[in-house]
N, C-alpha and C. Protein backbone atom coordinates (compact mmCIF):
# COMPACT_ATOMS: atom_id res chain seq x y z
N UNK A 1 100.10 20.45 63.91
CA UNK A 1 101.54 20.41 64.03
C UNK A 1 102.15 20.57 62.64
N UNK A 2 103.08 21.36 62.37
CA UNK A 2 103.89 21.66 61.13
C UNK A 2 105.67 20.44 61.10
N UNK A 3 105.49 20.53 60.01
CA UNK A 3 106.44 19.29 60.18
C UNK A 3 107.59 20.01 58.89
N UNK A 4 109.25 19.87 59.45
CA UNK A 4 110.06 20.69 58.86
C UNK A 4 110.74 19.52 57.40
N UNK A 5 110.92 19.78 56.33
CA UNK A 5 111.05 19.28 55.74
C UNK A 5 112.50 18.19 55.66
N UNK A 6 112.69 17.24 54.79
CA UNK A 6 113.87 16.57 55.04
C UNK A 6 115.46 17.42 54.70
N UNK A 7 115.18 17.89 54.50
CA UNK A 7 116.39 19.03 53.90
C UNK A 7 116.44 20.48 53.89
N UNK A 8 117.09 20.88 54.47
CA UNK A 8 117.07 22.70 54.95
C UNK A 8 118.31 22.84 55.13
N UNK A 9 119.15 23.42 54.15
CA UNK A 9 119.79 24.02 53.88
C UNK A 9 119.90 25.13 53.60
N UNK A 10 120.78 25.78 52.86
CA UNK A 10 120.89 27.61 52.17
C UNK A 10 120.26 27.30 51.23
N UNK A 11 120.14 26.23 50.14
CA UNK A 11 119.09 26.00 48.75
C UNK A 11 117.80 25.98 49.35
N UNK A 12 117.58 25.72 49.72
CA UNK A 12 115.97 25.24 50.30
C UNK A 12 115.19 26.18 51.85
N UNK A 13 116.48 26.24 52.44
CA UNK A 13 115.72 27.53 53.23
C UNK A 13 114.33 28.46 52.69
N UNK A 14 114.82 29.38 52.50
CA UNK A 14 113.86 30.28 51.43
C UNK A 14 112.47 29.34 51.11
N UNK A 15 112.42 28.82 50.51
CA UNK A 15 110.90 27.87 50.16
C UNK A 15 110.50 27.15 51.47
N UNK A 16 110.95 26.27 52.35
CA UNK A 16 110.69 26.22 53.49
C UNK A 16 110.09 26.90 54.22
N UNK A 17 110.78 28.00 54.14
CA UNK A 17 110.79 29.15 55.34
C UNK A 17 109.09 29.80 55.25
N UNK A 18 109.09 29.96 53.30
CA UNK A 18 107.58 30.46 52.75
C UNK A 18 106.51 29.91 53.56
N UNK A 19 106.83 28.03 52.84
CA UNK A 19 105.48 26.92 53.21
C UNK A 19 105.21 27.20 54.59
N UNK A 20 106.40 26.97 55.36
CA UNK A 20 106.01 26.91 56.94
C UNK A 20 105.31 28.27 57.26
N UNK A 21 105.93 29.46 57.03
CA UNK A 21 105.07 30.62 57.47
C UNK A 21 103.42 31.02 57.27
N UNK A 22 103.64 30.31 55.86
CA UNK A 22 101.89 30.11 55.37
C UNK A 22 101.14 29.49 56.22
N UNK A 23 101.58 27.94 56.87
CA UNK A 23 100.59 27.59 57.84
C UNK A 23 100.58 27.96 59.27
N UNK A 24 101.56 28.74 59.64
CA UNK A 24 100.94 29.44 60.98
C UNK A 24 100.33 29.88 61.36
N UNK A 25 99.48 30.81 60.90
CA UNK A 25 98.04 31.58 60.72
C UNK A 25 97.50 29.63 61.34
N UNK A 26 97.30 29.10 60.66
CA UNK A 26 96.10 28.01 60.44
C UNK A 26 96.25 27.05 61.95
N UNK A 27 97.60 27.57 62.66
CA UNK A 27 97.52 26.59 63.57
C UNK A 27 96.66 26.63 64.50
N UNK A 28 96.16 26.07 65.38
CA UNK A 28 94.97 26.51 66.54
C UNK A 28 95.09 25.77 67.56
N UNK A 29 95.08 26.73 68.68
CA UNK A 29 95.60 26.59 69.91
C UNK A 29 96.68 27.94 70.37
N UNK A 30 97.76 27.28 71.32
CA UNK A 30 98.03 29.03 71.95
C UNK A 30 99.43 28.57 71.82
N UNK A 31 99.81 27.50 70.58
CA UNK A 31 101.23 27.35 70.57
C UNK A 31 101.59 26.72 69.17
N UNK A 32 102.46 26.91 68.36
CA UNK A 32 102.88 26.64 67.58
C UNK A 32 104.07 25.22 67.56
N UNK A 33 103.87 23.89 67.46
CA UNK A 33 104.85 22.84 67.42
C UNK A 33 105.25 22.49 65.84
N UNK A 34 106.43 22.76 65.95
CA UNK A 34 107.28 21.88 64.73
C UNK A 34 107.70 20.68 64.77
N UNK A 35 107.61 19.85 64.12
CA UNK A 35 108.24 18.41 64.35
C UNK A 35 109.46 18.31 62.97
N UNK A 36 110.43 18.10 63.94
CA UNK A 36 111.77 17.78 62.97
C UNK A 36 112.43 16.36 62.83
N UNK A 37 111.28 15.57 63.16
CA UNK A 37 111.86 14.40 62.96
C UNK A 37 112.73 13.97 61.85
N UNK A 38 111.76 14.36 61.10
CA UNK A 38 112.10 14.20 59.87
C UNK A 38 113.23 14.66 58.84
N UNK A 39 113.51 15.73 59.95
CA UNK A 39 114.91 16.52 59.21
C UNK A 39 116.43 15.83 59.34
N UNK A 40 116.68 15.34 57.69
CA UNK A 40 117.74 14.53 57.66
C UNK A 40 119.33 15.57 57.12
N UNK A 41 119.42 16.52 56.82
CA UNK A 41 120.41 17.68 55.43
C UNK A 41 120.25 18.63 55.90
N UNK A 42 120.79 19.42 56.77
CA UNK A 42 120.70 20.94 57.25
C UNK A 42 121.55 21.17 57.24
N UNK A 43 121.78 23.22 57.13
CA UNK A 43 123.01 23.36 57.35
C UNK A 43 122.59 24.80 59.21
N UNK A 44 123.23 25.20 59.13
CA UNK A 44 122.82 27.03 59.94
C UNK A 44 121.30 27.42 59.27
N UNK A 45 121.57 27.47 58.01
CA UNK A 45 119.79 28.45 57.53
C UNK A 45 119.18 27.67 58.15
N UNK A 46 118.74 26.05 58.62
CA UNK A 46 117.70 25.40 59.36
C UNK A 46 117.46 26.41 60.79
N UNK A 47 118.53 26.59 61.22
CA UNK A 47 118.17 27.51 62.45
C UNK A 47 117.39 28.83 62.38
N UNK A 48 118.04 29.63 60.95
CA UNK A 48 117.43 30.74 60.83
C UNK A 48 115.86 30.65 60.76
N UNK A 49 115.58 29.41 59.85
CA UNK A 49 114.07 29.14 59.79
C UNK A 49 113.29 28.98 60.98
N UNK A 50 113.95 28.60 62.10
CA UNK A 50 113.37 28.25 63.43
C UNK A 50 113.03 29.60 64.13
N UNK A 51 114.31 30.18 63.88
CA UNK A 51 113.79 31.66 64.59
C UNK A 51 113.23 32.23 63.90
N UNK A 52 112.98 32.20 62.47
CA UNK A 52 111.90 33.08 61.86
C UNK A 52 110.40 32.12 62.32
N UNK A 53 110.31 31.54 62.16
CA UNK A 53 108.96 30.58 62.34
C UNK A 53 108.72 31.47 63.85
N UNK A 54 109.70 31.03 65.17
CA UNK A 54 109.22 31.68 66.44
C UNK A 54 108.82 32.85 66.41
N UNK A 55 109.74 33.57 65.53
CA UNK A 55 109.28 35.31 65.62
C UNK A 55 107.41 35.16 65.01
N UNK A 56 107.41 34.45 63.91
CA UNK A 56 105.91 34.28 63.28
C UNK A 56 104.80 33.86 64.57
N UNK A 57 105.09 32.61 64.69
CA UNK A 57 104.17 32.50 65.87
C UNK A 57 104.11 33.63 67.33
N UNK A 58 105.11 34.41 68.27
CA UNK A 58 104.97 35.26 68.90
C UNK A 58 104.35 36.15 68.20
N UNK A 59 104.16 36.62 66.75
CA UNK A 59 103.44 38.12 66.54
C UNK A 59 102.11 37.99 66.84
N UNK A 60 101.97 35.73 66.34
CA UNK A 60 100.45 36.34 66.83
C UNK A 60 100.09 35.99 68.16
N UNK A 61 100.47 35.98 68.70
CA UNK A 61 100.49 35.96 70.48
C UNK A 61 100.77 33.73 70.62
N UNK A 62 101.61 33.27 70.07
CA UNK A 62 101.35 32.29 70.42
C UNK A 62 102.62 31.90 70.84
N UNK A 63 102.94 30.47 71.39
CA UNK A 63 104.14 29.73 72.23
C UNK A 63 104.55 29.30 71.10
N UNK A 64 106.14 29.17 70.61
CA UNK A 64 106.36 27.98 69.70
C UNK A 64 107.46 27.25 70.60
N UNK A 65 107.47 25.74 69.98
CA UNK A 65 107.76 24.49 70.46
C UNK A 65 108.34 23.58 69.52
N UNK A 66 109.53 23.48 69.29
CA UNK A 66 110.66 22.93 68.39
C UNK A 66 110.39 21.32 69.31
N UNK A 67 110.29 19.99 68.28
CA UNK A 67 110.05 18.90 68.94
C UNK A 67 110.62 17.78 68.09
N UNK A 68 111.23 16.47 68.84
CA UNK A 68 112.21 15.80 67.60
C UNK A 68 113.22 16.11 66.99
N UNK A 69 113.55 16.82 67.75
CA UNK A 69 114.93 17.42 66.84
C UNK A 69 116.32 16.76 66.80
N UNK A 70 116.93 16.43 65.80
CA UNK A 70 117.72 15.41 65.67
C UNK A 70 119.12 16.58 66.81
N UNK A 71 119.74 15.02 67.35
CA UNK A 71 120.82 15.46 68.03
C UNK A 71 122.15 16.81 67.33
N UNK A 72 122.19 16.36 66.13
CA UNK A 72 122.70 17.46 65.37
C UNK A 72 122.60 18.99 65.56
N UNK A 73 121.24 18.84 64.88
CA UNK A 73 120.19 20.36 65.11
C UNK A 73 120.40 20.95 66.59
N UNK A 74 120.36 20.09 67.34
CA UNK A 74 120.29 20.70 69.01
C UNK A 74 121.92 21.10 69.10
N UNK A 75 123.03 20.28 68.70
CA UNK A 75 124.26 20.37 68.96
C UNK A 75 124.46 22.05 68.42
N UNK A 76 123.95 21.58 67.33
CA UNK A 76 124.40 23.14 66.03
C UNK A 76 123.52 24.54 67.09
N UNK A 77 122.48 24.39 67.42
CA UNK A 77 121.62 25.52 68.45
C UNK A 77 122.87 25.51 69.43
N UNK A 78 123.06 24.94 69.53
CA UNK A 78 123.81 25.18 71.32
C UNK A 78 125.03 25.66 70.90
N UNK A 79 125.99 25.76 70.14
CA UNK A 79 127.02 26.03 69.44
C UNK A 79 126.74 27.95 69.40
N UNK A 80 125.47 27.67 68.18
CA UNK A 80 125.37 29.25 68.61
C UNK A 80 124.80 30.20 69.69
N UNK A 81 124.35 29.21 70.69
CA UNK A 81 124.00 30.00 71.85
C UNK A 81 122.89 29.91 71.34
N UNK A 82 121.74 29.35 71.12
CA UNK A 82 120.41 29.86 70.55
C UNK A 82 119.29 28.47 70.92
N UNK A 83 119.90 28.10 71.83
CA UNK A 83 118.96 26.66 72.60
C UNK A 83 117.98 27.54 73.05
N UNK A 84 118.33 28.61 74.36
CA UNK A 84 117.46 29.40 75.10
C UNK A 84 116.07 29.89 74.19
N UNK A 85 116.60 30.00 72.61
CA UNK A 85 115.63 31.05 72.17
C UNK A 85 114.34 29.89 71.44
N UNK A 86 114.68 28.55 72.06
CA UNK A 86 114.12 27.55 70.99
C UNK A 86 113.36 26.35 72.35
N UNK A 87 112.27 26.79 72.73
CA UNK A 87 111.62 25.92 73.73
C UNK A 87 112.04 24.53 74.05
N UNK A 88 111.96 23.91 72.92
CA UNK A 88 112.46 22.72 72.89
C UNK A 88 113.40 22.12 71.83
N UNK A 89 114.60 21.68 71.99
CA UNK A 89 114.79 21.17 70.61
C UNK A 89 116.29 20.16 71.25
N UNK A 90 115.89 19.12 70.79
CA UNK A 90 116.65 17.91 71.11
C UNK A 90 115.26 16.73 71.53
C-alpha cells in the first residue's frame, strides 16, 4: 500500500507525484491502494496526483483504490465531478 504524503499542494505536488509513481511498478497484486489518511494540506494538485497515479497503475493493467480519504479530499473530487474516476475516496 502507498501512503500519500501529509501535504500536497502546487509546492509539493511534483515530488509527490515522482515518489509515488516510482513505487507502482513495486506494487503486487492486481490493484494499486493509496492510503490518505494521512493527508492533512492539499490543495486541487492533490487530485491531479490521484489521477496521475490511476492513469500509472491502469497502464500496467492494474485497479487503483483511493482509501481514507479525508472528508475534504472527497468534497473537493465531487466538486469537480471526478469521484466516478476515483474507486474509492471518502
Amino acid at each position: 500500500m502507498l501512503t500519500l504524503p501529509a501535504t500536497v499542494t502546487i509546492a509539493e505536488a511534483s515530488a509527490a507525484l515522482r515518489e509515488l509513481a516510482r513505487a507502482v511498478p513495486g506494487e503486487k497484486g492486481a490493484e494499486v491502494t493509496l492510503d490518505a489518511s494521512g493527508l492533512v494540506r492539499f490543495d486541487t494538485s492533490a487530485l491531479a496526483v490521484l489521477l496521475e497515479l490511476k492513469r500509472l497503475a491502469q497502464a500496467q493493467g492494474k485497479r487503483f483504490a483511493l482509501v481514507h480519504a479525508p472528508a475534504r479530499l472527497a468534497d473537493l473530487a465531487r466538486l469537480y465531478g471526478l469521484t466516478p474516476l476515483l474507486t474509492e475516496i471518502g
